[in-house]
PDB file of N, CA and C in Angstrom:
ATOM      1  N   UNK A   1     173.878 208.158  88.390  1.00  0.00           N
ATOM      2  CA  UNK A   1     174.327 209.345  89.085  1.00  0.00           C
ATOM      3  C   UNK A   1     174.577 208.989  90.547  1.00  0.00           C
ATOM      4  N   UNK A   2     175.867 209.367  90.987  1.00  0.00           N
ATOM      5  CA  UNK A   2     176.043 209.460  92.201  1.00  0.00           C
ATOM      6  C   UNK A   2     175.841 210.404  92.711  1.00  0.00           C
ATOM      7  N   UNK A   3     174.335 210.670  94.042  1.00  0.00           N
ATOM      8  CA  UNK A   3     174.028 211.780  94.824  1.00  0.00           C
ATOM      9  C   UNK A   3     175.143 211.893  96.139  1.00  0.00           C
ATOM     10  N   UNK A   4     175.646 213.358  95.889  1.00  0.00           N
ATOM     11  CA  UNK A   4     176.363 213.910  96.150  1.00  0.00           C
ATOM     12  C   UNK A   4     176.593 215.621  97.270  1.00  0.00           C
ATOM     13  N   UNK A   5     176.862 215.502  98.628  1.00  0.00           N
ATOM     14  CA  UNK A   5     176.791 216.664  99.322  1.00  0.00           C
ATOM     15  C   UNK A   5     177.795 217.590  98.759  1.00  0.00           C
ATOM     16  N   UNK A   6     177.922 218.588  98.777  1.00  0.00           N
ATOM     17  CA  UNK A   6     178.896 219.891  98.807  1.00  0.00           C
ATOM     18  C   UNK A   6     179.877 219.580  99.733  1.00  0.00           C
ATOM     19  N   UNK A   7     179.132 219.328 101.177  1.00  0.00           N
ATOM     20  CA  UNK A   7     180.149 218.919 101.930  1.00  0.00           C
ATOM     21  C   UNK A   7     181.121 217.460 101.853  1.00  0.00           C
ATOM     22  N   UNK A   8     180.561 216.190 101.238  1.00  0.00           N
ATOM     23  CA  UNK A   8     180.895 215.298 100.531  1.00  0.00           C
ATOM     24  C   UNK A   8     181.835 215.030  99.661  1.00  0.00           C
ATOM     25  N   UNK A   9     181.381 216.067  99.360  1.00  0.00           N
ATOM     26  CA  UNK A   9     182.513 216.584  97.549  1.00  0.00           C
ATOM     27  C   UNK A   9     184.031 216.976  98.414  1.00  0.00           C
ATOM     28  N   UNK A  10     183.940 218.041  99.106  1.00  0.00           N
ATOM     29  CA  UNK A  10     184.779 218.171  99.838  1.00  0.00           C
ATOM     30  C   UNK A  10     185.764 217.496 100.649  1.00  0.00           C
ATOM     31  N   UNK A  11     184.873 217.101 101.340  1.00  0.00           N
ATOM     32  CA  UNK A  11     186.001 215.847 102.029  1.00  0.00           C
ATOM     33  C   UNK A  11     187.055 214.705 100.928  1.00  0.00           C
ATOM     34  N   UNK A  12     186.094 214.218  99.852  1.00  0.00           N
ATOM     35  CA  UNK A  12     186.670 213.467  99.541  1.00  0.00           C
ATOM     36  C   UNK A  12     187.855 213.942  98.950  1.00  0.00           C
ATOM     37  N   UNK A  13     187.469 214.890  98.072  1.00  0.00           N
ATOM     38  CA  UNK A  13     188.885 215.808  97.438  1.00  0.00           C
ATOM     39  C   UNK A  13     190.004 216.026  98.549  1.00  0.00           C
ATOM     40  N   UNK A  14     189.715 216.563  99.910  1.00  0.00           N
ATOM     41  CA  UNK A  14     190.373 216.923 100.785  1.00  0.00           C
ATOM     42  C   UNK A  14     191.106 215.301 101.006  1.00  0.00           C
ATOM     43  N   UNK A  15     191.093 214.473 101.254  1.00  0.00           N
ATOM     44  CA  UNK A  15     191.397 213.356 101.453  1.00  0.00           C
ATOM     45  C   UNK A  15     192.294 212.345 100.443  1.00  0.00           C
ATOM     46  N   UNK A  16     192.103 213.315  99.365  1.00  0.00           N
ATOM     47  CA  UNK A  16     192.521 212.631  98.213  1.00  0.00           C
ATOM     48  C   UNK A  16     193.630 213.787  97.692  1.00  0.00           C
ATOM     49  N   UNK A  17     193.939 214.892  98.787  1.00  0.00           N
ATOM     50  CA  UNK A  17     195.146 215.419  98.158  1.00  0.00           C
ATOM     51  C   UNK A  17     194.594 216.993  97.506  1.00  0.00           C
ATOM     52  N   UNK A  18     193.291 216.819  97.299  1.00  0.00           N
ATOM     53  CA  UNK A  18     192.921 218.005  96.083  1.00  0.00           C
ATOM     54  C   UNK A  18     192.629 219.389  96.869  1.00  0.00           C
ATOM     55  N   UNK A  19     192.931 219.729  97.942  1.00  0.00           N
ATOM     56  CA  UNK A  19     192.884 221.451  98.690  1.00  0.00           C
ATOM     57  C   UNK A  19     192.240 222.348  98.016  1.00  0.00           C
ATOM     58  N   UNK A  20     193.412 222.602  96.735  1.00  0.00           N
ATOM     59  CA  UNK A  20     192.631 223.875  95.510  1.00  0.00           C
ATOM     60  C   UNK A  20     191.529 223.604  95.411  1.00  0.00           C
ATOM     61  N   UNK A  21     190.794 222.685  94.882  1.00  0.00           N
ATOM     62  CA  UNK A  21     189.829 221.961  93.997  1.00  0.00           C
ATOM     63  C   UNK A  21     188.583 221.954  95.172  1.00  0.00           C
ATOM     64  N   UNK A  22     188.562 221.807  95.759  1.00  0.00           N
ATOM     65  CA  UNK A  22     188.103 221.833  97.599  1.00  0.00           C
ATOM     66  C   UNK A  22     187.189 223.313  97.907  1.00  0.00           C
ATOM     67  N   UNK A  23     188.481 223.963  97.670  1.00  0.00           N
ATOM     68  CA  UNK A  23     188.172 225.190  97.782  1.00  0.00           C
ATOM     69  C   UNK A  23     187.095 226.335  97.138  1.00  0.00           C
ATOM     70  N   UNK A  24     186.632 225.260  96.125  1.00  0.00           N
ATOM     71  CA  UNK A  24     185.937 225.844  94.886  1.00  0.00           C
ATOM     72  C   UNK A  24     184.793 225.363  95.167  1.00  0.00           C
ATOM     73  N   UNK A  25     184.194 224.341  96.125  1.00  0.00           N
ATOM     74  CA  UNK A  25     182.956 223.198  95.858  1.00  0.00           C
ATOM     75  C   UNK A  25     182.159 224.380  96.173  1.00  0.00           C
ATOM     76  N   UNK A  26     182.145 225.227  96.595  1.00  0.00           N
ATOM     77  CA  UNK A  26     181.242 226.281  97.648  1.00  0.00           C
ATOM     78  C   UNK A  26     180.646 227.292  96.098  1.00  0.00           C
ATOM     79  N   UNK A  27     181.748 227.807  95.414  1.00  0.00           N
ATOM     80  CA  UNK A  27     180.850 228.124  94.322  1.00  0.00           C
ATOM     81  C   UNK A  27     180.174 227.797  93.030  1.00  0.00           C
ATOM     82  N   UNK A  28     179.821 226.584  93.231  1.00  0.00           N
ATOM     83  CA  UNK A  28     179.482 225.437  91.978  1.00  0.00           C
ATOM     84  C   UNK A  28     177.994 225.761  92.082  1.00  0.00           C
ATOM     85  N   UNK A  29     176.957 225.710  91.101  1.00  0.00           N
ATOM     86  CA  UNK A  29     175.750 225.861  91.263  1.00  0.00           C
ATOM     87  C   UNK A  29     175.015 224.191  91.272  1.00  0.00           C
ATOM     88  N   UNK A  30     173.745 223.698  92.170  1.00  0.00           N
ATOM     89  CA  UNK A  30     173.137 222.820  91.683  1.00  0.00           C
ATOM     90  C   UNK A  30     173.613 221.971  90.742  1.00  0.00           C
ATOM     91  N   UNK A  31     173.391 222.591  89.470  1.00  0.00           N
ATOM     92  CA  UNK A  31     173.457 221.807  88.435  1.00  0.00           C
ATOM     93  C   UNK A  31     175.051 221.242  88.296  1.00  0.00           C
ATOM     94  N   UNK A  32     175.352 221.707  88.465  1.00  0.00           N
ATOM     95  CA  UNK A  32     177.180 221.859  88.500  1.00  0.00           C
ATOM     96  C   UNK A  32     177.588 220.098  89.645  1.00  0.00           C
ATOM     97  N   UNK A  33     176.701 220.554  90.685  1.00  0.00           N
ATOM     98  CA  UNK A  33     176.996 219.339  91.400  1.00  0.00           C
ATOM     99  C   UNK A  33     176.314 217.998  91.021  1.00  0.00           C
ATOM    100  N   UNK A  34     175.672 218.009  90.248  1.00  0.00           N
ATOM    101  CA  UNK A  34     174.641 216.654  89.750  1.00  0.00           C
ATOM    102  C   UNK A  34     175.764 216.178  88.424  1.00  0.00           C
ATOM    103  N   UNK A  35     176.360 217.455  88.156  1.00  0.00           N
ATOM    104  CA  UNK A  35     177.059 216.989  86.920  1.00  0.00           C
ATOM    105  C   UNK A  35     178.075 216.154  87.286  1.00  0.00           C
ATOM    106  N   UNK A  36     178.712 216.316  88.703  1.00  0.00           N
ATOM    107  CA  UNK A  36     180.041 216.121  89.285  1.00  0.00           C
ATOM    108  C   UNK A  36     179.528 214.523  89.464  1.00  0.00           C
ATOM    109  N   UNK A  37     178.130 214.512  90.327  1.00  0.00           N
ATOM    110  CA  UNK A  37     177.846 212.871  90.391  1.00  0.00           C
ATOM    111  C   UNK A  37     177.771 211.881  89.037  1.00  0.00           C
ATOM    112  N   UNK A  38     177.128 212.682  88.054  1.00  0.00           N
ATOM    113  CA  UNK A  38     176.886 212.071  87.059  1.00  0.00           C
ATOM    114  C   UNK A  38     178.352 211.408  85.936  1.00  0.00           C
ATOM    115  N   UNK A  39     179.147 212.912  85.866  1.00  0.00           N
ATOM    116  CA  UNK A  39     181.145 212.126  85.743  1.00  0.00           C
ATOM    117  C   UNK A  39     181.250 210.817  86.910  1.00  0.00           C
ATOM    118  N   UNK A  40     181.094 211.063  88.191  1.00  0.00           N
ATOM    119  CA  UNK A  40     181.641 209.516  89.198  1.00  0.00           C
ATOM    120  C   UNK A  40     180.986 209.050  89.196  1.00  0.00           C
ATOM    121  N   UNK A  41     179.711 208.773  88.658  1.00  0.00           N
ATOM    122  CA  UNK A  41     179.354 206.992  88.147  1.00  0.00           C
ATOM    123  C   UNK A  41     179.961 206.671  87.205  1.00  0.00           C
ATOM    124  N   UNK A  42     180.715 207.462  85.915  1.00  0.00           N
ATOM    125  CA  UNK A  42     181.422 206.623  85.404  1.00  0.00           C
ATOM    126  C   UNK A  42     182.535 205.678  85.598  1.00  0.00           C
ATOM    127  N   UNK A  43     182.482 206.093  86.993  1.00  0.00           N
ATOM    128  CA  UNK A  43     183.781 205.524  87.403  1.00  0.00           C
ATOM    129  C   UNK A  43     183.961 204.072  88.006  1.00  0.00           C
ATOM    130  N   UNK A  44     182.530 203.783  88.709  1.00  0.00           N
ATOM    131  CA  UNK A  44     182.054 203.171  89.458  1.00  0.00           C
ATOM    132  C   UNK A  44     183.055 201.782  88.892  1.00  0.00           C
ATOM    133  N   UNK A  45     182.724 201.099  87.660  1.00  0.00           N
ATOM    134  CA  UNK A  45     183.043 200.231  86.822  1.00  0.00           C
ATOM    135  C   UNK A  45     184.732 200.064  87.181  1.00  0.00           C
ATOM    136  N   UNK A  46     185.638 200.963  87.966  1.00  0.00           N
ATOM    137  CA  UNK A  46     187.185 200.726  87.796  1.00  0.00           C
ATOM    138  C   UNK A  46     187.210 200.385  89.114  1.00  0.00           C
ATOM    139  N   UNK A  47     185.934 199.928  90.101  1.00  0.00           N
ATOM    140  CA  UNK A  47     186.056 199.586  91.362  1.00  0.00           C
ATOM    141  C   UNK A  47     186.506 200.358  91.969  1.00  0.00           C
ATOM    142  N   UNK A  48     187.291 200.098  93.609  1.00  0.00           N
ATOM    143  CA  UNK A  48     187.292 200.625  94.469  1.00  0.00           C
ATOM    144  C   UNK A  48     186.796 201.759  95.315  1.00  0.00           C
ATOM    145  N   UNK A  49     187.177 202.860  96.030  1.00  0.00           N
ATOM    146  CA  UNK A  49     186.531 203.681  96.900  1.00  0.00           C
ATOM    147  C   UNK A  49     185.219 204.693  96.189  1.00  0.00           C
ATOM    148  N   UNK A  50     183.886 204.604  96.441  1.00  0.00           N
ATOM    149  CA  UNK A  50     183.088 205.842  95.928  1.00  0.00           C
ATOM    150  C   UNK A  50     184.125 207.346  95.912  1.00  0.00           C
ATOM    151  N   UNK A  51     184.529 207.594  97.457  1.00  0.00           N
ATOM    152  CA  UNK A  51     185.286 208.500  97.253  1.00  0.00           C
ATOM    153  C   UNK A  51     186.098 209.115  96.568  1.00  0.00           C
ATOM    154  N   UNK A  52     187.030 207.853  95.901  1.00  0.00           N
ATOM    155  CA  UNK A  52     187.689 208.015  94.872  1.00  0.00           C
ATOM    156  C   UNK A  52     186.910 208.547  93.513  1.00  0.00           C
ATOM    157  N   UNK A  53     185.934 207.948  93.100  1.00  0.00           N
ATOM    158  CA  UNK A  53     185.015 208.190  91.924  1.00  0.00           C
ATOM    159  C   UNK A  53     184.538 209.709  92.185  1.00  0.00           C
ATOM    160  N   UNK A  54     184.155 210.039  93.255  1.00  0.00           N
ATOM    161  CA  UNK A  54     183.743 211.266  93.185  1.00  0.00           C
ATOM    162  C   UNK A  54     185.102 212.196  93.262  1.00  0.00           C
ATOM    163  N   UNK A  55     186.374 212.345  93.600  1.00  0.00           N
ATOM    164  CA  UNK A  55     187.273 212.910  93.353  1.00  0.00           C
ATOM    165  C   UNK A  55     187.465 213.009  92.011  1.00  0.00           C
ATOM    166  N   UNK A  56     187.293 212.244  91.180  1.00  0.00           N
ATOM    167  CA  UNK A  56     187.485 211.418  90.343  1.00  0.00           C
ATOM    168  C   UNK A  56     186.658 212.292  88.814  1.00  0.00           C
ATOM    169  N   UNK A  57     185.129 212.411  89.491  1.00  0.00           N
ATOM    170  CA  UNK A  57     184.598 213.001  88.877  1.00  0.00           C
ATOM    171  C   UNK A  57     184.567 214.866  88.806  1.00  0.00           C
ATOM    172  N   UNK A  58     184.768 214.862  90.288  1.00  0.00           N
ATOM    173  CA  UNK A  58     185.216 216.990  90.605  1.00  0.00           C
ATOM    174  C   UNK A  58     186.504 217.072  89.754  1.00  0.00           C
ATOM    175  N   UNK A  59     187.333 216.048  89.653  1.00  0.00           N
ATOM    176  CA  UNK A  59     188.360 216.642  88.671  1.00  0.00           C
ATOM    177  C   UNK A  59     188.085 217.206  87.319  1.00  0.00           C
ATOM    178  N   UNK A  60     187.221 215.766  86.837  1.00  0.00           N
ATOM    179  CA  UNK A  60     187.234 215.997  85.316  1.00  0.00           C
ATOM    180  C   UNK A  60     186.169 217.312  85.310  1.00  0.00           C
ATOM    181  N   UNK A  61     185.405 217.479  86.225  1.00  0.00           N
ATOM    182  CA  UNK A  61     184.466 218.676  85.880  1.00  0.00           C
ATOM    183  C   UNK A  61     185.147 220.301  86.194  1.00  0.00           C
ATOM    184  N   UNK A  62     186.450 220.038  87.584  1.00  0.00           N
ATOM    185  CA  UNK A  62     186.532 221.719  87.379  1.00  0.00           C
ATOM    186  C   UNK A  62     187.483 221.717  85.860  1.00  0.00           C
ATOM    187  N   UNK A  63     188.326 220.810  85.838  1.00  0.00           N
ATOM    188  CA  UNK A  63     189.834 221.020  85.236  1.00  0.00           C
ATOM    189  C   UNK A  63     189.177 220.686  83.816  1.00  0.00           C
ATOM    190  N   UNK A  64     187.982 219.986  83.505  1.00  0.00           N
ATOM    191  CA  UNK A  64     187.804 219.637  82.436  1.00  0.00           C
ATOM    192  C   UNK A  64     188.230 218.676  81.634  1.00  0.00           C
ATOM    193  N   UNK A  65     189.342 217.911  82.512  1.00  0.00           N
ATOM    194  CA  UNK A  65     190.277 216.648  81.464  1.00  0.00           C
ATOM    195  C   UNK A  65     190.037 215.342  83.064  1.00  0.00           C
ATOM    196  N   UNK A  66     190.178 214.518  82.149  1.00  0.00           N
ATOM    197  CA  UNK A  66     190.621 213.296  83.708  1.00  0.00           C
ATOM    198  C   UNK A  66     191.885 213.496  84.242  1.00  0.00           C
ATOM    199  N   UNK A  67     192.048 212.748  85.373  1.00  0.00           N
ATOM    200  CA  UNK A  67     193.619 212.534  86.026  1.00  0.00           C
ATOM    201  C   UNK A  67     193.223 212.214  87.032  1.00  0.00           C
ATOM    202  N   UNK A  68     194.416 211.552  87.660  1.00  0.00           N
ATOM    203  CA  UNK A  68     194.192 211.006  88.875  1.00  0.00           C
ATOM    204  C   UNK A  68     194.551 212.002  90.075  1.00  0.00           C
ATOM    205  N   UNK A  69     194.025 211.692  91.337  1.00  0.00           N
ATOM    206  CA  UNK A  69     194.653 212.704  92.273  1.00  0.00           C
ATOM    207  C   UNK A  69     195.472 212.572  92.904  1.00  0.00           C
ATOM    208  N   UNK A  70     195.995 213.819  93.986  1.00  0.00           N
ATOM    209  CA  UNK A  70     196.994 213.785  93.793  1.00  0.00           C
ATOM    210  C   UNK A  70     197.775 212.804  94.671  1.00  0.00           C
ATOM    211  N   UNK A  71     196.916 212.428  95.739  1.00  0.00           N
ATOM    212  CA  UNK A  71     197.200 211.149  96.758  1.00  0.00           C
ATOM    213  C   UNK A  71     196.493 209.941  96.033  1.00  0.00           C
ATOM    214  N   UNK A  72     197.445 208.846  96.410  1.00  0.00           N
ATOM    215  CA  UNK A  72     197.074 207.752  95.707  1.00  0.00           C
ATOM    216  C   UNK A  72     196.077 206.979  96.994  1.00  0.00           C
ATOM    217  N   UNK A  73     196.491 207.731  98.119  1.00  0.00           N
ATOM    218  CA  UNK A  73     195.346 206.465  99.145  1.00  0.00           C
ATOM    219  C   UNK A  73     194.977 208.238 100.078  1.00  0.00           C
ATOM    220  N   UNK A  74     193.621 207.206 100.774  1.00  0.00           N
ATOM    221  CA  UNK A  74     193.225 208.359 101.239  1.00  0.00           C
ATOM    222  C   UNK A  74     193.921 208.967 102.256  1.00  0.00           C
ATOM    223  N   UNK A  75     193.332 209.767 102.712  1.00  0.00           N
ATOM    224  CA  UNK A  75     193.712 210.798 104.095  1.00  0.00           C
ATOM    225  C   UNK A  75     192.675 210.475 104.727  1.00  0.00           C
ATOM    226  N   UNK A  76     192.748 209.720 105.814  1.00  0.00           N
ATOM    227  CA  UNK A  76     191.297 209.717 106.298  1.00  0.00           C
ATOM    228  C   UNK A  76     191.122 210.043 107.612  1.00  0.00           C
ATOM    229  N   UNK A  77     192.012 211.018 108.242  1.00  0.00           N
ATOM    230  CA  UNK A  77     191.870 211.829 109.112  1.00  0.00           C
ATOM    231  C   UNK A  77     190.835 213.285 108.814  1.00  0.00           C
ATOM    232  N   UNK A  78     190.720 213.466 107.187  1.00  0.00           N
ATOM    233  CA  UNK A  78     189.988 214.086 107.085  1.00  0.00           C
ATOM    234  C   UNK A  78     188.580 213.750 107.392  1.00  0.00           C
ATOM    235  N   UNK A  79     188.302 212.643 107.336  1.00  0.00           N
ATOM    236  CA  UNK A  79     186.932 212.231 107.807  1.00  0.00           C
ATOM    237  C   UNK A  79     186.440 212.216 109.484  1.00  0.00           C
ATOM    238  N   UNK A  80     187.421 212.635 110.272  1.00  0.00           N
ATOM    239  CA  UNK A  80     187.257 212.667 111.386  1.00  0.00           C
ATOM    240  C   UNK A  80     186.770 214.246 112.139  1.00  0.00           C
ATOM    241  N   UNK A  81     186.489 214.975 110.992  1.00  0.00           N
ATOM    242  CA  UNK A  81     186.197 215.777 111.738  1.00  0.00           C
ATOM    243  C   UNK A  81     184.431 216.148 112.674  1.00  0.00           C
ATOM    244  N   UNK A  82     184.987 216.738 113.510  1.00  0.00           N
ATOM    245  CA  UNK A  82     183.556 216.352 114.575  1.00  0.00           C
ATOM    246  C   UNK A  82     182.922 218.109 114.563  1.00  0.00           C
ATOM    247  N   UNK A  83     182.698 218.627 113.635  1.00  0.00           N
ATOM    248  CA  UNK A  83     181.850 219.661 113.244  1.00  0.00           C
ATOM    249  C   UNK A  83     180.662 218.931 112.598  1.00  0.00           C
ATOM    250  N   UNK A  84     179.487 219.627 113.368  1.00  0.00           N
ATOM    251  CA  UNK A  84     178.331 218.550 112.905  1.00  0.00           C
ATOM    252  C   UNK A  84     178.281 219.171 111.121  1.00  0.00           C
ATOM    253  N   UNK A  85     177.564 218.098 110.277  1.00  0.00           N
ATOM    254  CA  UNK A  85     177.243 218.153 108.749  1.00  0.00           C
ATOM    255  C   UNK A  85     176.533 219.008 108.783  1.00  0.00           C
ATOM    256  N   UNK A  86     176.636 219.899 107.489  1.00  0.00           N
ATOM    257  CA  UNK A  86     175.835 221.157 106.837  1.00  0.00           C
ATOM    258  C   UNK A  86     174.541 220.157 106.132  1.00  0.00           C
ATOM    259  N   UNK A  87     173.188 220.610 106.501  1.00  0.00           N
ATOM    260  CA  UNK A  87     172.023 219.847 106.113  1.00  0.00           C
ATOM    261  C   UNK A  87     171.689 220.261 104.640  1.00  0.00           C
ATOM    262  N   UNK A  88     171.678 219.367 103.595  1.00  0.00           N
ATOM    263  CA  UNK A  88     171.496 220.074 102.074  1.00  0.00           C
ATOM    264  C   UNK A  88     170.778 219.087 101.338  1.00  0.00           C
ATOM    265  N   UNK A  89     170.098 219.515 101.058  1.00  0.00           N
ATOM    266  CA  UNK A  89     168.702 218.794  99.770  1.00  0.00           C
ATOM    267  C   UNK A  89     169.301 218.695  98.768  1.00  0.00           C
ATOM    268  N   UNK A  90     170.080 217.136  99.073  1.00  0.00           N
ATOM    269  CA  UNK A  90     170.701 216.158  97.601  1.00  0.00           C
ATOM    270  C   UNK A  90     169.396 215.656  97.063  1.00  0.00           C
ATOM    271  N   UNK A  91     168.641 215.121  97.449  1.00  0.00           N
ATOM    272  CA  UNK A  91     167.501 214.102  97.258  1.00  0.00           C
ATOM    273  C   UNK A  91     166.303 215.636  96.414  1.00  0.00           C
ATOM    274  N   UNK A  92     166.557 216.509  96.900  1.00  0.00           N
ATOM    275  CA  UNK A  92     165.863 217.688  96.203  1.00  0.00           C
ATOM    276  C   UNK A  92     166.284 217.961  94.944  1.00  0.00           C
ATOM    277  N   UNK A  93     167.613 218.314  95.212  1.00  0.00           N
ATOM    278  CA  UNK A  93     168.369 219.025  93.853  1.00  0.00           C
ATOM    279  C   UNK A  93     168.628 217.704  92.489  1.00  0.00           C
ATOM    280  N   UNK A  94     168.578 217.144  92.666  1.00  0.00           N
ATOM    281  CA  UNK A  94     168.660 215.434  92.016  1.00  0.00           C
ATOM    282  C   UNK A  94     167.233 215.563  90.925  1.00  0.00           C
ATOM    283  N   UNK A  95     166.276 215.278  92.213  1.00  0.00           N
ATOM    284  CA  UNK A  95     164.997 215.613  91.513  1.00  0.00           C
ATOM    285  C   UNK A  95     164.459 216.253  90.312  1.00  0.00           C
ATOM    286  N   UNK A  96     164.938 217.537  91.027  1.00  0.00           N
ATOM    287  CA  UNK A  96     165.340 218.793  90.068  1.00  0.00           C
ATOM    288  C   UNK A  96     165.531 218.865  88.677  1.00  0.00           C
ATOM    289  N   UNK A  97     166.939 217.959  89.315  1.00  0.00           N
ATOM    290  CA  UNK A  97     167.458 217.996  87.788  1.00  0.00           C
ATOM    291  C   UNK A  97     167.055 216.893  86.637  1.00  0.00           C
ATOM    292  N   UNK A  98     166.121 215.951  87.833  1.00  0.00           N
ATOM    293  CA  UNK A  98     165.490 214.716  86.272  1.00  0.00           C
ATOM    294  C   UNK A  98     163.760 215.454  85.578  1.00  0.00           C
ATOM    295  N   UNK A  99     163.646 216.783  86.643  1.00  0.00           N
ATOM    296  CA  UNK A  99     162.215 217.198  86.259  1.00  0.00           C
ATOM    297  C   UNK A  99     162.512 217.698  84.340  1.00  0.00           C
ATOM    298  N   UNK A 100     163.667 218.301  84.217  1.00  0.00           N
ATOM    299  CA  UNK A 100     164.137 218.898  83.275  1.00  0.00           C
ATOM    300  C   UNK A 100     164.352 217.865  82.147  1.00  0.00           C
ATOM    301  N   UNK A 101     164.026 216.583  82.229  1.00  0.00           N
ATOM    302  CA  UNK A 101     164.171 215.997  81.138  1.00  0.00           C
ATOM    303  C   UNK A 101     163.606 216.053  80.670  1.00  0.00           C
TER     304      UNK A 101
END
């Protein structure tokens, strides 16, 4: 599993073309987001950017099918933004979700 921010999720989609998809990270529950890490480790194995893998993985989880996105390289002006990070218990919600096994 790749641990994964809300805000994380975001960017990368944002960077990778995905806006709509972006737009949605805000109403995903917990579990919803462990699921999103747990799709982009599968990815890990086709190399290149984490970012990519986690785009990678928010796809197949809102849309339900794979595909690639919709930019083939990043945007990485999106990463420049200088609004400090929203503080969120990945390392909590993770937990969480292995207590349930």
């Amino acid at each position: 599993m790749i641990a994964v921010s809300r805000y994380s999720i975001k960017q990368d989609l944002l960077a990778y073309g995905e806006k709509d998809l972006a737009k949605q990270i805000d109403q995903l529950s917990d579990d919803d987001l462990n699921r999103i890490g747990e799709l982009a480790a599968k990815y890990i194995g086709q190399g290149g950017y984490i970012s990519k893998h986690i785009a990678l993985g928010t796809i197949e989880f809102i849309e339900g099918k794979k595909r690639e996105p919709k930019r083939k390289k990043r945007d990485l002006s999106v990463y420049d933004n200088k609004e400090p990070v929203p503080k969120e218990n990945v390392i909590g919600r993770i937990l969480n979700r292995l207590k349930k096994y």
